[in-house]
Protein backbone atom coordinates (compact mmCIF):
# COMPACT_ATOMS: atom_id res chain seq x y z
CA UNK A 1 289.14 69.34 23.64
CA UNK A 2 285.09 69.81 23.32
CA UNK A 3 283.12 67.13 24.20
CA UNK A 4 281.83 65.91 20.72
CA UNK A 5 285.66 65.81 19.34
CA UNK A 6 286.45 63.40 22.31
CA UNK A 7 283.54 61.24 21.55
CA UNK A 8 284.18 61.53 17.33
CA UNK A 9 288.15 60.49 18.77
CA UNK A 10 286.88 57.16 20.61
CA UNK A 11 283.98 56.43 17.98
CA UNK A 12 287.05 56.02 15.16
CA UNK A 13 289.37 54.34 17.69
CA UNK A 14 286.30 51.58 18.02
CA UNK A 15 286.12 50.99 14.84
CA UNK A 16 289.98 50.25 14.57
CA UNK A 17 289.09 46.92 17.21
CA UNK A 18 288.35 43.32 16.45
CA UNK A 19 284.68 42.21 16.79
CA UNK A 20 285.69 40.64 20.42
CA UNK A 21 287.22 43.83 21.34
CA UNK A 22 284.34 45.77 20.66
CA UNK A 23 282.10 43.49 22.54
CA UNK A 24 284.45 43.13 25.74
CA UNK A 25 284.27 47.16 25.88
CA UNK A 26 280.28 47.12 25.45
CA UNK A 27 280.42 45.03 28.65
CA UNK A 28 282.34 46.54 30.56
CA UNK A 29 281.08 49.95 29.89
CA UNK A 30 277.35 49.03 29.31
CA UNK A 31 277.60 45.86 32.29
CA UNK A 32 275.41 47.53 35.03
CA UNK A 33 272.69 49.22 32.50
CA UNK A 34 272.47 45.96 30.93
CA UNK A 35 272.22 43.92 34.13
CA UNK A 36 269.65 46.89 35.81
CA UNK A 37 267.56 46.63 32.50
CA UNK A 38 267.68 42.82 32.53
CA UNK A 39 266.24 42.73 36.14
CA UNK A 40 263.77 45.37 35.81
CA UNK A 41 261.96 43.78 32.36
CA UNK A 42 262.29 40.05 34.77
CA UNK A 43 260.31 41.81 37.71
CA UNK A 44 257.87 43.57 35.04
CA UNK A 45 257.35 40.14 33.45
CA UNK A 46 256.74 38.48 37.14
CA UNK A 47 254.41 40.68 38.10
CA UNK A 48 252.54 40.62 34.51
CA UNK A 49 252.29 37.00 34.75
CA UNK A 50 251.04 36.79 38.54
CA UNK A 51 248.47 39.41 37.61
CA UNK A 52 247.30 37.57 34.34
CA UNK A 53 247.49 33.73 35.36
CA UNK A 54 246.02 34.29 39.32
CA UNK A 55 242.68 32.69 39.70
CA UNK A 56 240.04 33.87 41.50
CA UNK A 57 239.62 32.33 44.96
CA UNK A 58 236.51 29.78 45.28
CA UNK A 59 237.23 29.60 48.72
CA UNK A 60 239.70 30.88 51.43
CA UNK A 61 240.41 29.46 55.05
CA UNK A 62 242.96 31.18 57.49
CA UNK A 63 244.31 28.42 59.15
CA UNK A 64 245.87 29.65 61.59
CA UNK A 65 248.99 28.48 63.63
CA UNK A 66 249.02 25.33 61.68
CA UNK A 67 251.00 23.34 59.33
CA UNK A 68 250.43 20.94 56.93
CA UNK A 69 251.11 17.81 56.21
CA UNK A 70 251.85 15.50 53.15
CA UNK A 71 248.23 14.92 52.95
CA UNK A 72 247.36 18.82 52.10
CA UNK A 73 246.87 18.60 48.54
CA UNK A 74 245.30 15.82 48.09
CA UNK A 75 242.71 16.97 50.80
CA UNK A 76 242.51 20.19 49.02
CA UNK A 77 241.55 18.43 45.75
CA UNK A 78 239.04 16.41 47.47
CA UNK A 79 236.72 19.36 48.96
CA UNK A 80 236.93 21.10 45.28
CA UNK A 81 235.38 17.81 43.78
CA UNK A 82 233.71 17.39 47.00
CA UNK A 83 232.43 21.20 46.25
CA UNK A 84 232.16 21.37 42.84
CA UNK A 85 235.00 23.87 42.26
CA UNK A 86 236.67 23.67 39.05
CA UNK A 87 240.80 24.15 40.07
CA UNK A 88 241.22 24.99 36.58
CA UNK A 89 239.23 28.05 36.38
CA UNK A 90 239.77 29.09 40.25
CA UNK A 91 241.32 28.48 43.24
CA UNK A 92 241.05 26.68 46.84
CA UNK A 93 243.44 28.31 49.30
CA UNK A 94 243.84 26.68 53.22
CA UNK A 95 246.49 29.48 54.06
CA UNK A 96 248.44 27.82 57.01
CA UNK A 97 251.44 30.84 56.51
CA UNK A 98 249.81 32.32 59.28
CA UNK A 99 251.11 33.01 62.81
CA UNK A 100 249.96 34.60 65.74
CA UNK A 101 251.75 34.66 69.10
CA UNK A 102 250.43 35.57 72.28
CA UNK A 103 252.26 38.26 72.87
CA UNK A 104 251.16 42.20 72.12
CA UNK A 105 254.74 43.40 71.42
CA UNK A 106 255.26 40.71 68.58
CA UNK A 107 255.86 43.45 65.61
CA UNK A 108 254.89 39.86 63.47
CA UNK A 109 251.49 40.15 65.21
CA UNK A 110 250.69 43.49 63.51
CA UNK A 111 251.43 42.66 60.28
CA UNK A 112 249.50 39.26 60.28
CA UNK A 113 245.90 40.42 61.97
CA UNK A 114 246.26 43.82 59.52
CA UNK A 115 246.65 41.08 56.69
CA UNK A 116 243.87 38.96 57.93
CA UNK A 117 241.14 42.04 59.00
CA UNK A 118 241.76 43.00 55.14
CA UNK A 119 241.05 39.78 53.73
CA UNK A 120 237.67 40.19 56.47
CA UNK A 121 237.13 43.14 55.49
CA UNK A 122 236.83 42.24 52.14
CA UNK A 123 234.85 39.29 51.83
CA UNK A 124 237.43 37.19 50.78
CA UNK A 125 237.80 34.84 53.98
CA UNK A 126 235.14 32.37 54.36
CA UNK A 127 236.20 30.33 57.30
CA UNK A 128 239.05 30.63 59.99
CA UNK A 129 240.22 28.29 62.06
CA UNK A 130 242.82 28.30 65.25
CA UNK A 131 243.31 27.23 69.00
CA UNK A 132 241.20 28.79 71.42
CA UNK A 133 243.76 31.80 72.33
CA UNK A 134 243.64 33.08 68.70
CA UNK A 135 239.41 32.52 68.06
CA UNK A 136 238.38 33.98 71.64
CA UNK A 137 239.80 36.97 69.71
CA UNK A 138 237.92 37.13 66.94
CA UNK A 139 234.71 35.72 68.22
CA UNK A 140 234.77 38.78 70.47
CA UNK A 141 234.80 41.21 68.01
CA UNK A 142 232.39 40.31 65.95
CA UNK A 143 233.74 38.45 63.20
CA UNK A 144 231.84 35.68 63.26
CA UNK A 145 228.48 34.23 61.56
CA UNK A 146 225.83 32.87 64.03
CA UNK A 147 226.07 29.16 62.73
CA UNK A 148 222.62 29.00 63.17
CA UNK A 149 221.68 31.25 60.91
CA UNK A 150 223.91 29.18 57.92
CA UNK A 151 223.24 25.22 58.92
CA UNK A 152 220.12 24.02 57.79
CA UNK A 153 218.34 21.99 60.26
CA UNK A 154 219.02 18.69 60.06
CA UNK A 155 223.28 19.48 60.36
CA UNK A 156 222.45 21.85 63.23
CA UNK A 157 220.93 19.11 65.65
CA UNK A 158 224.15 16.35 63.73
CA UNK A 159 226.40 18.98 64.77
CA UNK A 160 225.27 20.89 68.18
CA UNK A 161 227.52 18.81 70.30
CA UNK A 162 230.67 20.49 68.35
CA UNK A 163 229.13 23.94 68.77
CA UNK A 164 231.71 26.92 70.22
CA UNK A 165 229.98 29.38 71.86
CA UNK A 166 230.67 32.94 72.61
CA UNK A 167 228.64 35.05 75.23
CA UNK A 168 226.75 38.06 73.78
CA UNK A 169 225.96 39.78 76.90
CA UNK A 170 229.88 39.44 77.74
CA UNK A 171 231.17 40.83 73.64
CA UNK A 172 228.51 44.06 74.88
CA UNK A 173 230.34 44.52 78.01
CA UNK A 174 233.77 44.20 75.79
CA UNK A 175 232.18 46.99 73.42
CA UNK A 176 231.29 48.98 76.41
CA UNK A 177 234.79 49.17 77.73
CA UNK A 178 236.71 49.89 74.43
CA UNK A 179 234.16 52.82 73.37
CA UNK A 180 234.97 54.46 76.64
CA UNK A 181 238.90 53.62 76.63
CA UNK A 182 239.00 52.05 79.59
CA UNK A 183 242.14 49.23 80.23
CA UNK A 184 240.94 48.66 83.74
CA UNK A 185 239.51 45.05 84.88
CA UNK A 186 238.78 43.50 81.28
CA UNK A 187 236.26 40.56 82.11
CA UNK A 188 237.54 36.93 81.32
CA UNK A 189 236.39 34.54 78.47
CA UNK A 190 234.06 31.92 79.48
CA UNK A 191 235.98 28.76 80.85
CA UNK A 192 233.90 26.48 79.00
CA UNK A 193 232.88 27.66 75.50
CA UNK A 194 230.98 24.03 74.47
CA UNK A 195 229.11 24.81 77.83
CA UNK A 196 225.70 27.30 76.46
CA UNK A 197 223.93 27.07 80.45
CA UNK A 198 227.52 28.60 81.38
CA UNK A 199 226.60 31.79 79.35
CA UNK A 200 223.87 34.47 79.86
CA UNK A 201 223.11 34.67 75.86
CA UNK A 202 224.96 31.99 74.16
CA UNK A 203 225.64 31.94 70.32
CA UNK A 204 226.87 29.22 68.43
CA UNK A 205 229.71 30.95 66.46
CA UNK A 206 232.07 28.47 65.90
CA UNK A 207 232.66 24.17 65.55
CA UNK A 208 235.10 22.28 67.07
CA UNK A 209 236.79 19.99 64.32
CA UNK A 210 240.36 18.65 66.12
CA UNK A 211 238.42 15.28 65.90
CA UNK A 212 237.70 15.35 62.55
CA UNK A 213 240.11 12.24 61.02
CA UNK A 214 239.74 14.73 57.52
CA UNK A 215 241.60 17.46 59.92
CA UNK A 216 243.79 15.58 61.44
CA UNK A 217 245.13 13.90 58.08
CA UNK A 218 245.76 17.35 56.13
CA UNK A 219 246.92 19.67 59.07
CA UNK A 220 248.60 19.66 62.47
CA UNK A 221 247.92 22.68 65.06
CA UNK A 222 249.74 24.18 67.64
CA UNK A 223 247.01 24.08 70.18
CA UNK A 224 244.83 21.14 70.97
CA UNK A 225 241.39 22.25 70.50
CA UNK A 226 240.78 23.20 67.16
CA UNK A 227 237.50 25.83 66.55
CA UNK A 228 236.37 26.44 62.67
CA UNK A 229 234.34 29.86 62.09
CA UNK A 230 232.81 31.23 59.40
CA UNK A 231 233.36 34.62 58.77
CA UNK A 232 230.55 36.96 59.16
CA UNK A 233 230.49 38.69 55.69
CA UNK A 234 231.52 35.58 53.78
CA UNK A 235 229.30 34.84 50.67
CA UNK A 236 230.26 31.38 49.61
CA UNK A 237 227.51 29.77 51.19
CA UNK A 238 227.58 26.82 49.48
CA UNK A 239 231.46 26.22 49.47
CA UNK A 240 231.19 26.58 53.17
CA UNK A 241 228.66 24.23 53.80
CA UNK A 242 230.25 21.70 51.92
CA UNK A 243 233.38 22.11 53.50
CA UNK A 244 231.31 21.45 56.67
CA UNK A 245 229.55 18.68 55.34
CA UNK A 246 233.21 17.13 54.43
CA UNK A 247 234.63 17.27 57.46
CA UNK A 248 232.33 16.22 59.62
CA UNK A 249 230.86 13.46 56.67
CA UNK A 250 227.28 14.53 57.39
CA UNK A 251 224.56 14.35 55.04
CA UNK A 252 223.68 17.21 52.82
């Protein structure tokens, strides 16, 4: 029997059923298209939504290998009034969902600095701020602003005693060796990065904040010296400072 007559056969025999018989075949014939179209117009509508309603950042720290606490939010809301960044119009975003371990052959570890050197290379992250392990990393390779070329003077000499430095004569010798490919005897980080006499060009790249009670109240890290740097290319000046000037509850 062609095709059509089969389909003119069945088309009759529906209209034969009851209402309720008609719609318990539509389901179970039509079940998966419906379901499939149902989830594909919900993840079409998600993604319209995010896309429409996301606010531009005001200000973004990588926090990493931290958590927070109950305090978060209402430390978040502070440094936007503090700042004079309207949460209705943008956003304020201390992202502690990162983690990096110390280990190279964490697959996790590739996916998380690839995350972070887009945000970097972006211009979207002002400030990052982790243990020792994780900023020796970064301070190394550039990433960071020379503080004194951002704090005016009067929080330079309030904050010089929190300065993190990083030795410029020792990141040369690190671009030295990974221009010519060599793995051989990679020279150590200073012992003593608050020591500058230890260094043969010191740079202040980075403050210590673990002691800051404004820290300590909104997040807990893994590590027990905490370093905050500000990233290199970042162009919220004036966001940064006053987070600074928060923190540390110096004087603009």
């Amino acid at each position: 029997m062609p095709v059509m007559d089969e389909f003119r056969e069945e088309r009759e025999a529906m209209k034969q059923k009851s209402f309720k018989e008609r719609l318990l075949y539509f389901c179970d014939y039509y079940k998966w298209h419906v379901i499939g179209g149902v989830a594909l117009l919900a993840f079409a509508i998600s993604i319209i939504y995010s896309v429409t309603t996301r606010k531009e950042w005001a200000f973004y720290g990588a926090f990493i290998n931290s958590y927070q606490t109950p305090q978060y939010n209402a430390f978040r809301e502070d440094f936007a009034a503090y700042a004079e960044i309207d949460l209705k119009k943008f956003d304020v975003l201390l992202d502690t969902n990162i983690y990096i371990t110390d280990s190279v052959f964490d697959p996790g570890n590739v996916d998380t600095m690839e995350r972070l050197m887009v945000y970097i290379a972006a211009g979207d992250m002002d400030v990052m701020a982790s243990g020792p392990s994780i900023i020796n990393r970064y301070a190394y390779y550039d990433t960071f602003l020379d503080l004194r070329q951002l704090l005016p003077p009067e929080m330079q000499t309030q904050l010089e005693p929190y300065y993190y430095y990083m030795d410029m004569a020792l990141a040369e010798e690190f671009d030295k060796l990974q221009q010519s490919g060599e793995t051989g005897d990679v020279p150590p980080y200073p012992a003593n990065p608050s020591d500058p006499e230890s260094m043969e060009n010191p740079v202040p790249v980075g403050l210590y904040i673990q002691d800051c009670p404004r820290i300590q109240e909104a997040f807990v890290f893994q590590e027990d010296d905490v370093i905050l740097g500000v990233a290199g290319n970042a162009t919220g000046t004036d966001a940064i400072l006053a987070f600074i000037s928060m923190i540390f509850e110096t004087e603009d």
